[in-house]
C-alpha atoms as a PDB file:
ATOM      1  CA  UNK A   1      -8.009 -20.311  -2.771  1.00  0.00           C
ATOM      2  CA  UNK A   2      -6.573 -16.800  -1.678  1.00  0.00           C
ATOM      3  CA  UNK A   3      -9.142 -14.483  -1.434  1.00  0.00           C
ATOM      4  CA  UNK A   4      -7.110 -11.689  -3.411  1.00  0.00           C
ATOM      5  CA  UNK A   5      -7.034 -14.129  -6.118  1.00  0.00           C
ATOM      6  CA  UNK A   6     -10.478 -15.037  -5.813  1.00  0.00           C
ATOM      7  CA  UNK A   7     -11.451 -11.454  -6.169  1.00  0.00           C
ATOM      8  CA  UNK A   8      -8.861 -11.109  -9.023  1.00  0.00           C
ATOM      9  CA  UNK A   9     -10.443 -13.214 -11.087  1.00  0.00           C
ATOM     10  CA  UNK A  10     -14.120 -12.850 -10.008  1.00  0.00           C
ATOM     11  CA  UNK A  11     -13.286  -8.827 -10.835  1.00  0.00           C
ATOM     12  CA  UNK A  12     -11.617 -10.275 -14.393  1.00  0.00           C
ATOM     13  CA  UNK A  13     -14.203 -12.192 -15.045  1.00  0.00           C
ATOM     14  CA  UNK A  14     -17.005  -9.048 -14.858  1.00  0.00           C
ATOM     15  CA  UNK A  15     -14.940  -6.819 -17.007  1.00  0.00           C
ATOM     16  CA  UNK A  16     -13.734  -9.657 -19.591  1.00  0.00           C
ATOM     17  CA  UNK A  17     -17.157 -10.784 -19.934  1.00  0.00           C
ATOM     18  CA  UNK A  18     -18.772  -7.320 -19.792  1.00  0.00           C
ATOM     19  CA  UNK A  19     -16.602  -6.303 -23.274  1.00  0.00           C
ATOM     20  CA  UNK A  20     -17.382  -9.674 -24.434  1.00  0.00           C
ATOM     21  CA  UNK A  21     -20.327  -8.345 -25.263  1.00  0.00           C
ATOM     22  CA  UNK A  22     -19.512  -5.828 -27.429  1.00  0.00           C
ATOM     23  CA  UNK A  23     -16.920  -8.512 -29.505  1.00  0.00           C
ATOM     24  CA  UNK A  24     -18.801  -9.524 -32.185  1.00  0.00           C
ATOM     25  CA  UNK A  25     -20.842  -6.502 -32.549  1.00  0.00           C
ATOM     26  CA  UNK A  26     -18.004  -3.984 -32.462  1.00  0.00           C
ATOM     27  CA  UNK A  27     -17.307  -3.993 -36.531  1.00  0.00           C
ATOM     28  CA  UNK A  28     -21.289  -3.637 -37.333  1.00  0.00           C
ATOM     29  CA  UNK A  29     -21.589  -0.716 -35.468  1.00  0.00           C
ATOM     30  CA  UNK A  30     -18.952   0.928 -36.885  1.00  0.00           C
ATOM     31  CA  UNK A  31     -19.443  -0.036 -40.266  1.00  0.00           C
ATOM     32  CA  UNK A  32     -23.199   0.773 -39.807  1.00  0.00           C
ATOM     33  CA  UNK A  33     -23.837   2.982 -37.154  1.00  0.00           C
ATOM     34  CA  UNK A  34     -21.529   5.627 -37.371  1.00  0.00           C
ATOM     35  CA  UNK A  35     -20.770   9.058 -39.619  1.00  0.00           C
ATOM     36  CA  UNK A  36     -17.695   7.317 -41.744  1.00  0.00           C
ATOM     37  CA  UNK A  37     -17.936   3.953 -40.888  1.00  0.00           C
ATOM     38  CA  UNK A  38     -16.317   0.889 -43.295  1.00  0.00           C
ATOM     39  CA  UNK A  39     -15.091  -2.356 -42.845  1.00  0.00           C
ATOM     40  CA  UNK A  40     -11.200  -0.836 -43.401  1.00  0.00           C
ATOM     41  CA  UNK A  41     -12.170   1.307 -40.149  1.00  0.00           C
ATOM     42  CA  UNK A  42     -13.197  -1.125 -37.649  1.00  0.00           C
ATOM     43  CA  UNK A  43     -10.246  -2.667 -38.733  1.00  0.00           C
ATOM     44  CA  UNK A  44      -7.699   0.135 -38.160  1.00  0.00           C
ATOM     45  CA  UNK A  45      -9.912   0.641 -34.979  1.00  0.00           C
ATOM     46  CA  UNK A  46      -8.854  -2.808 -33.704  1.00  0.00           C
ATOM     47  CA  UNK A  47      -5.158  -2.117 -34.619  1.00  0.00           C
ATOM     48  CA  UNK A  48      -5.121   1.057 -32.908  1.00  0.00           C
ATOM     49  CA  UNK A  49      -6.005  -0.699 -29.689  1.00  0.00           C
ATOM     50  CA  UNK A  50      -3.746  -3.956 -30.220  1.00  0.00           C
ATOM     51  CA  UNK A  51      -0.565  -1.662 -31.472  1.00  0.00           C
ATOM     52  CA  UNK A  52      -0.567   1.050 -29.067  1.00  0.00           C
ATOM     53  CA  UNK A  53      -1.323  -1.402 -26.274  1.00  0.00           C
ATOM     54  CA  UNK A  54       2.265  -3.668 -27.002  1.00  0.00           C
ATOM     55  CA  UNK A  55       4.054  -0.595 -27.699  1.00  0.00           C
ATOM     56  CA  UNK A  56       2.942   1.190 -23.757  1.00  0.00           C
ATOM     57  CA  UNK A  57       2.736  -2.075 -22.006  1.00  0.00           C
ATOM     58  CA  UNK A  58       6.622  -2.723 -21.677  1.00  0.00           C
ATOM     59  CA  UNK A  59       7.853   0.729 -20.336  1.00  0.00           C
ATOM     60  CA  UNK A  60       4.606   0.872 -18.283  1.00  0.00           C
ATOM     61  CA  UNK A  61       5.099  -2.800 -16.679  1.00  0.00           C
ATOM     62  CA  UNK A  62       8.983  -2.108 -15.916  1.00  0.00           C
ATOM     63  CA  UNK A  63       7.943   1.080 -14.296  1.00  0.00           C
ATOM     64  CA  UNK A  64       4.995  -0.851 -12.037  1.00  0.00           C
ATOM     65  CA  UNK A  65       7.681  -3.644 -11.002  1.00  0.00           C
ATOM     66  CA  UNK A  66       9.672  -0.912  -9.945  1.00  0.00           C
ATOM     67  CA  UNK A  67       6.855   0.304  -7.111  1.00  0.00           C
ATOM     68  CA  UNK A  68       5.401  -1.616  -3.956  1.00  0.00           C
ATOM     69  CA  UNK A  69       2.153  -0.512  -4.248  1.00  0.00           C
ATOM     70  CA  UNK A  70       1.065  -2.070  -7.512  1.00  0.00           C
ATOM     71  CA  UNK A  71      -2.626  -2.094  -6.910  1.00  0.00           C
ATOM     72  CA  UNK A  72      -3.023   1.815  -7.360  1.00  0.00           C
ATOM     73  CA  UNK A  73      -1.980   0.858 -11.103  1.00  0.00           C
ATOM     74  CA  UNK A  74      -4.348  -1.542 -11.270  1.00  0.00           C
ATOM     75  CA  UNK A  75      -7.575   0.403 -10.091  1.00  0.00           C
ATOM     76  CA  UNK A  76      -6.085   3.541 -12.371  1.00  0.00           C
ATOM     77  CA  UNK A  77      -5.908   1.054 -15.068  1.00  0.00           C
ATOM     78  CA  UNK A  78      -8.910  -0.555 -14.578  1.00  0.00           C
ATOM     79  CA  UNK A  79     -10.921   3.136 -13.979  1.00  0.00           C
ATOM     80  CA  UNK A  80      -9.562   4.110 -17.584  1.00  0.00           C
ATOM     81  CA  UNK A  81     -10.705   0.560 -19.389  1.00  0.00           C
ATOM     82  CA  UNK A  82     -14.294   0.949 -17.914  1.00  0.00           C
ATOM     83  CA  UNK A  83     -14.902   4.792 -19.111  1.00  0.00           C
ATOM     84  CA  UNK A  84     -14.532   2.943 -22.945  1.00  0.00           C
ATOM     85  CA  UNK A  85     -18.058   1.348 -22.849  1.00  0.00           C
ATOM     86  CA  UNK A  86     -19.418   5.136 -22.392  1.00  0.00           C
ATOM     87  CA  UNK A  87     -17.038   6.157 -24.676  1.00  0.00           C
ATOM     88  CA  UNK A  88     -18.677   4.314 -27.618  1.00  0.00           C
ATOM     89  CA  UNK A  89     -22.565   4.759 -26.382  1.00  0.00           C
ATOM     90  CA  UNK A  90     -21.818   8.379 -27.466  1.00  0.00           C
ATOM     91  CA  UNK A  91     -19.605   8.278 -30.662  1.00  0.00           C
ATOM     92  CA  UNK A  92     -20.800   9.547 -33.739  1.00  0.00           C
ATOM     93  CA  UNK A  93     -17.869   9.425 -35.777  1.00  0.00           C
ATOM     94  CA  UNK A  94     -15.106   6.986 -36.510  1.00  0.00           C
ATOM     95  CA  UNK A  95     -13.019   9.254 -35.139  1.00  0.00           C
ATOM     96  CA  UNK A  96     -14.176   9.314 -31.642  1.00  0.00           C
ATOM     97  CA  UNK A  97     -14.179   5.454 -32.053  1.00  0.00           C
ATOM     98  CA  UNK A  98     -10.605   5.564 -32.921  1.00  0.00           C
ATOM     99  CA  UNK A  99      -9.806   7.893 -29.546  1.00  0.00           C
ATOM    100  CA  UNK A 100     -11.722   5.493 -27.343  1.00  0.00           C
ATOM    101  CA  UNK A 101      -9.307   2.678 -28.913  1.00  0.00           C
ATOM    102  CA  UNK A 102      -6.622   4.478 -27.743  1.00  0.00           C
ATOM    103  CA  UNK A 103      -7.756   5.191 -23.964  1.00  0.00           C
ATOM    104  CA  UNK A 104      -8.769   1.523 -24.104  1.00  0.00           C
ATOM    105  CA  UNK A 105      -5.198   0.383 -24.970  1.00  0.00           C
ATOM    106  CA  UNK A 106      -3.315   3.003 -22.219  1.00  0.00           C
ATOM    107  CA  UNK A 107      -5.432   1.340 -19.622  1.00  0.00           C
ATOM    108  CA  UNK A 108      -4.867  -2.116 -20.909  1.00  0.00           C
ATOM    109  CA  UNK A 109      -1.425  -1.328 -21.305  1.00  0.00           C
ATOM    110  CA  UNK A 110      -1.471  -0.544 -17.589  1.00  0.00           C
ATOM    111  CA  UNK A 111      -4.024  -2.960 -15.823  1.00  0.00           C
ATOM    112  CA  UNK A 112      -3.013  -6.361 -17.198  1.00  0.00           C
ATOM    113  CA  UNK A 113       0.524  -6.600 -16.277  1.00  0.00           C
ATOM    114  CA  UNK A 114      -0.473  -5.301 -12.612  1.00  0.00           C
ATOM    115  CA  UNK A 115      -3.019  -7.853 -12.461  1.00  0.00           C
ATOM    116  CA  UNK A 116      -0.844 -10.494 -13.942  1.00  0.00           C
ATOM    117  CA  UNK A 117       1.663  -9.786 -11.185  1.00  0.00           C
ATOM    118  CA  UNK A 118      -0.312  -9.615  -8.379  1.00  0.00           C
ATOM    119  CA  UNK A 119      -1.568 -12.944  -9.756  1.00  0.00           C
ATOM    120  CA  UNK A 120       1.486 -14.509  -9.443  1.00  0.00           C
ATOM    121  CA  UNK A 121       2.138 -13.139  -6.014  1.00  0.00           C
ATOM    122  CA  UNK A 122      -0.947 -14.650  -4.659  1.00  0.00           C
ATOM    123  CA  UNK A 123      -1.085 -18.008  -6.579  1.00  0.00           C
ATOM    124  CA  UNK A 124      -0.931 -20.984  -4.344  1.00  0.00           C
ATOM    125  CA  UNK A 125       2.710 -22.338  -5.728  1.00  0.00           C
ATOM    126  CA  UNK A 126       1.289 -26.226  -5.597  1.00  0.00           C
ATOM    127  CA  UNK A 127      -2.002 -25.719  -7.571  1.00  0.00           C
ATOM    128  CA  UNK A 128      -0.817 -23.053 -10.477  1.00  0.00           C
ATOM    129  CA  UNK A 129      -2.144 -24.470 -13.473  1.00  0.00           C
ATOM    130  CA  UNK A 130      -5.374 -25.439 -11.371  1.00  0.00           C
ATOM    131  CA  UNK A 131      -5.727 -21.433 -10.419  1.00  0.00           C
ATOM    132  CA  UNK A 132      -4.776 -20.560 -13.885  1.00  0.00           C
ATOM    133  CA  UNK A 133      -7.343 -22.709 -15.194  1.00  0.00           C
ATOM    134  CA  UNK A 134     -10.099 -21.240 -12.926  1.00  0.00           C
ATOM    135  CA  UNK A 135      -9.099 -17.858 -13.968  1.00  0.00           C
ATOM    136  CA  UNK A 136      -9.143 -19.258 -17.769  1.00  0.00           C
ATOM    137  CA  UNK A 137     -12.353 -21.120 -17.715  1.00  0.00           C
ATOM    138  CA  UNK A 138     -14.093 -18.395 -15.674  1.00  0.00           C
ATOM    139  CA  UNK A 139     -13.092 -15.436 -18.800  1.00  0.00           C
ATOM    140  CA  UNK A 140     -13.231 -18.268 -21.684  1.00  0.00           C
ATOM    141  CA  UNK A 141     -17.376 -19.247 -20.346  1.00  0.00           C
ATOM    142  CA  UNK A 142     -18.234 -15.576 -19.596  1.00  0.00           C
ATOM    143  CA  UNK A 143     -16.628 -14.296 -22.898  1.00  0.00           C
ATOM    144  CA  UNK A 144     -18.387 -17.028 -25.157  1.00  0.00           C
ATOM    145  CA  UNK A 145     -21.793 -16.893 -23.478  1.00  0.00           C
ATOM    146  CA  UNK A 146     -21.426 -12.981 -23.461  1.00  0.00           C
ATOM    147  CA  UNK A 147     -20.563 -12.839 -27.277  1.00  0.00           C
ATOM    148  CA  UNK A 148     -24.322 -14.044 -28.190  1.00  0.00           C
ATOM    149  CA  UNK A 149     -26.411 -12.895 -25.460  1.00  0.00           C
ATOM    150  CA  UNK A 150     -24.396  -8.886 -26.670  1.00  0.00           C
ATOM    151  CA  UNK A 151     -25.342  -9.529 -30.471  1.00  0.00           C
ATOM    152  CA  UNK A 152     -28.872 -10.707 -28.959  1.00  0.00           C
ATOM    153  CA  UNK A 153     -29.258  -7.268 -26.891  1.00  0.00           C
ATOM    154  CA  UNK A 154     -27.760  -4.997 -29.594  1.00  0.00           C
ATOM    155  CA  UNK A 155     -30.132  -6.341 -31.790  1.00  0.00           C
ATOM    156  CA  UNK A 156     -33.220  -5.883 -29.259  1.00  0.00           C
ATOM    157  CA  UNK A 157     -32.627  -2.587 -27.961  1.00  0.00           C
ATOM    158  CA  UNK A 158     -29.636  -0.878 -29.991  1.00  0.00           C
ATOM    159  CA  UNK A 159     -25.721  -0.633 -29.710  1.00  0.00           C
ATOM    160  CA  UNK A 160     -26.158   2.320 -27.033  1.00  0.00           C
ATOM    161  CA  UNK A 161     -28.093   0.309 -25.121  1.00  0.00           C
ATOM    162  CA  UNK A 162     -25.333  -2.550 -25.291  1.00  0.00           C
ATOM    163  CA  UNK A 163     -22.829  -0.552 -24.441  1.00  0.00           C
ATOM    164  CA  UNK A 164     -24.188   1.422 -21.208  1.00  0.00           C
ATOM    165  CA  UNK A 165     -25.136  -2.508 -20.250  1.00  0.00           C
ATOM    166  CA  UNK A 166     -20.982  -3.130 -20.886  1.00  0.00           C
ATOM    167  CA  UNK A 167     -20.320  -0.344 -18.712  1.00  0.00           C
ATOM    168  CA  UNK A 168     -22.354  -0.877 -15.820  1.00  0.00           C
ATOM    169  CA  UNK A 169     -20.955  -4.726 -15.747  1.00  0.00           C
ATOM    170  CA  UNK A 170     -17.339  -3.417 -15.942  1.00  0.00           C
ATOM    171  CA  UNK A 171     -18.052  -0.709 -13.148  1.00  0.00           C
ATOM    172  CA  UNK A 172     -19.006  -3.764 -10.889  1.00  0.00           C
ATOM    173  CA  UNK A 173     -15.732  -5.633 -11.853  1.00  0.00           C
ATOM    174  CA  UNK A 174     -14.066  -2.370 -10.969  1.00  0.00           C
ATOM    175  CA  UNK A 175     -15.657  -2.083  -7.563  1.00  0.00           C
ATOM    176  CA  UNK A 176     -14.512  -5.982  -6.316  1.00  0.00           C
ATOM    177  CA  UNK A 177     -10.692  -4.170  -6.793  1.00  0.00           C
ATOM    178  CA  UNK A 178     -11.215  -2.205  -3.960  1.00  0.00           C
ATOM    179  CA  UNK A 179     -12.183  -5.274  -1.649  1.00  0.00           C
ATOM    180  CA  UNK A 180      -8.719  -6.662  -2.671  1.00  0.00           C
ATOM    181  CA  UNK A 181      -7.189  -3.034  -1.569  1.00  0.00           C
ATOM    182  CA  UNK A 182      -8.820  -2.890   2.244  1.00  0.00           C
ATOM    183  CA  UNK A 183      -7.543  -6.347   2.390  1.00  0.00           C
ATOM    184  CA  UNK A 184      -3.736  -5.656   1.553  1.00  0.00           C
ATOM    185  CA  UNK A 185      -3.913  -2.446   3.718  1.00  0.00           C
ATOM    186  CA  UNK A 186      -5.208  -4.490   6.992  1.00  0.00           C
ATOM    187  CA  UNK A 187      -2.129  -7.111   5.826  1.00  0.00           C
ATOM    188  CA  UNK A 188       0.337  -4.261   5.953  1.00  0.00           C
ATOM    189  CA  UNK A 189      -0.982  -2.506   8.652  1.00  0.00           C
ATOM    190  CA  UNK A 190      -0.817  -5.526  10.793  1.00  0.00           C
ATOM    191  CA  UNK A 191       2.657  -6.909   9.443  1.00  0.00           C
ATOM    192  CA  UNK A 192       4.935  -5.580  12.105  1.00  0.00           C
ATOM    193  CA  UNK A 193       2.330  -5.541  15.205  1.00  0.00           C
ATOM    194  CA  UNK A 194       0.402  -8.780  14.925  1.00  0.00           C
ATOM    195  CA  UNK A 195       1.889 -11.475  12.697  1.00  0.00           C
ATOM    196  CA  UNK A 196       0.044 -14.273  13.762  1.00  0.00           C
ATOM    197  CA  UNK A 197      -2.917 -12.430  12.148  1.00  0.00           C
ATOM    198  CA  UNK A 198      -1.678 -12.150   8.807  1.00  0.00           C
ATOM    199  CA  UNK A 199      -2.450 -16.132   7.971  1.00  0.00           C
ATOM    200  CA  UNK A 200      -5.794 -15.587   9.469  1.00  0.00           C
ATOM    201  CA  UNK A 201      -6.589 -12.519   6.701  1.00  0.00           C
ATOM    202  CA  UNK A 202      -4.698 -14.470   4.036  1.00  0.00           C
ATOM    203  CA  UNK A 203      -7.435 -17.303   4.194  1.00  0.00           C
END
């Protein structure tokens, strides 16, 4: 496998699995745990992040196929989605909640169609649906094991608790990006002057 893909999806797999955590926990808290709180809120909450994420992805993911350099909107994208987990350990109102909906959906709105491309750029053309089935049984395990073990520590030690725990997974996701961007730089770097090198880095 491609070692930018590899780190694509290993750095998927931390952040998918980090806010898998918070899934089935998300309407309880702020139902119960915040100044305002009902069952019609954490379901506007939701819709706030699903609506204003379809509505920003398409202008957002024409404008990245436009540039070279896609990973920058990745990593920006990626930066914004992990300051959410924070974002709720310190609400105290629905309205704060509903704000940190709407970062979450600009940097969704920005991350996953860079990712998704650069996917597709580094998937190995004769073993797609294997690749895309790594990258789908990877999320689909770490999201469904990460579902109970977040109700298990919310219910321990407290949604704040939870969430910092979110954050910290997400900042590690966050940090295996950057692995992928010294690798593309040494690839570009070493396009014109040593081509016989690029298969070597591609491995």
């Amino acid at each position: 496998m491609d070692r930018t893909l590899f780190l694509l999806i290993l750095s998927d797999i931390f952040i998918l699995s980090g806010f898998g955590l918070i899934t089935p926990i998300l309407a309880i808290f702020i139902k119960e745990g915040l100044t305002g709180g009902s069952v019609v809120s954490a379901g506007l909450a939701i819709s706030i992040f699903w609506v204003l994420k379809s509505i920003l992805q398409l202008p957002l993911s024409k404008y990245v196929d436009s540039r070279k350099k896609k990973l920058k909107f990745l990593l920006l994208g990626t930066f914004i989605i992990i300051i959410v987990p924070f974002m709720y350990a310190f609400s105290q109102s629905v309205t704060q909640i509903y704000l940190a909906q709407a970062v979450y959906a600009c940097g969704a709105a920005l991350a996953y169609p860079t990712w998704m491309s650069l996917f597709i750029t580094h998937v190995d053309k004769k073993h797609k649906g294997f690749e895309w089935s790594i990258w789908s049984t990877g999320v689909g395990l770490g999201t469904g094991i990460a579902a109970f073990i977040g109700a298990k520590i919310a219910d321990l030690f407290g949604f704040s608790n939870l969430f910092f725990i979110v954050g910290s997974i997400s900042i590690l996701g966050f940090i295996l990006l950057f692995f992928i961007e010294n690798k593309m730089w040494k690839i570009n770097a070493l396009k014109t002057q040593h081509p016989r090198i690029i298969k070597s880095l591609k491995k």
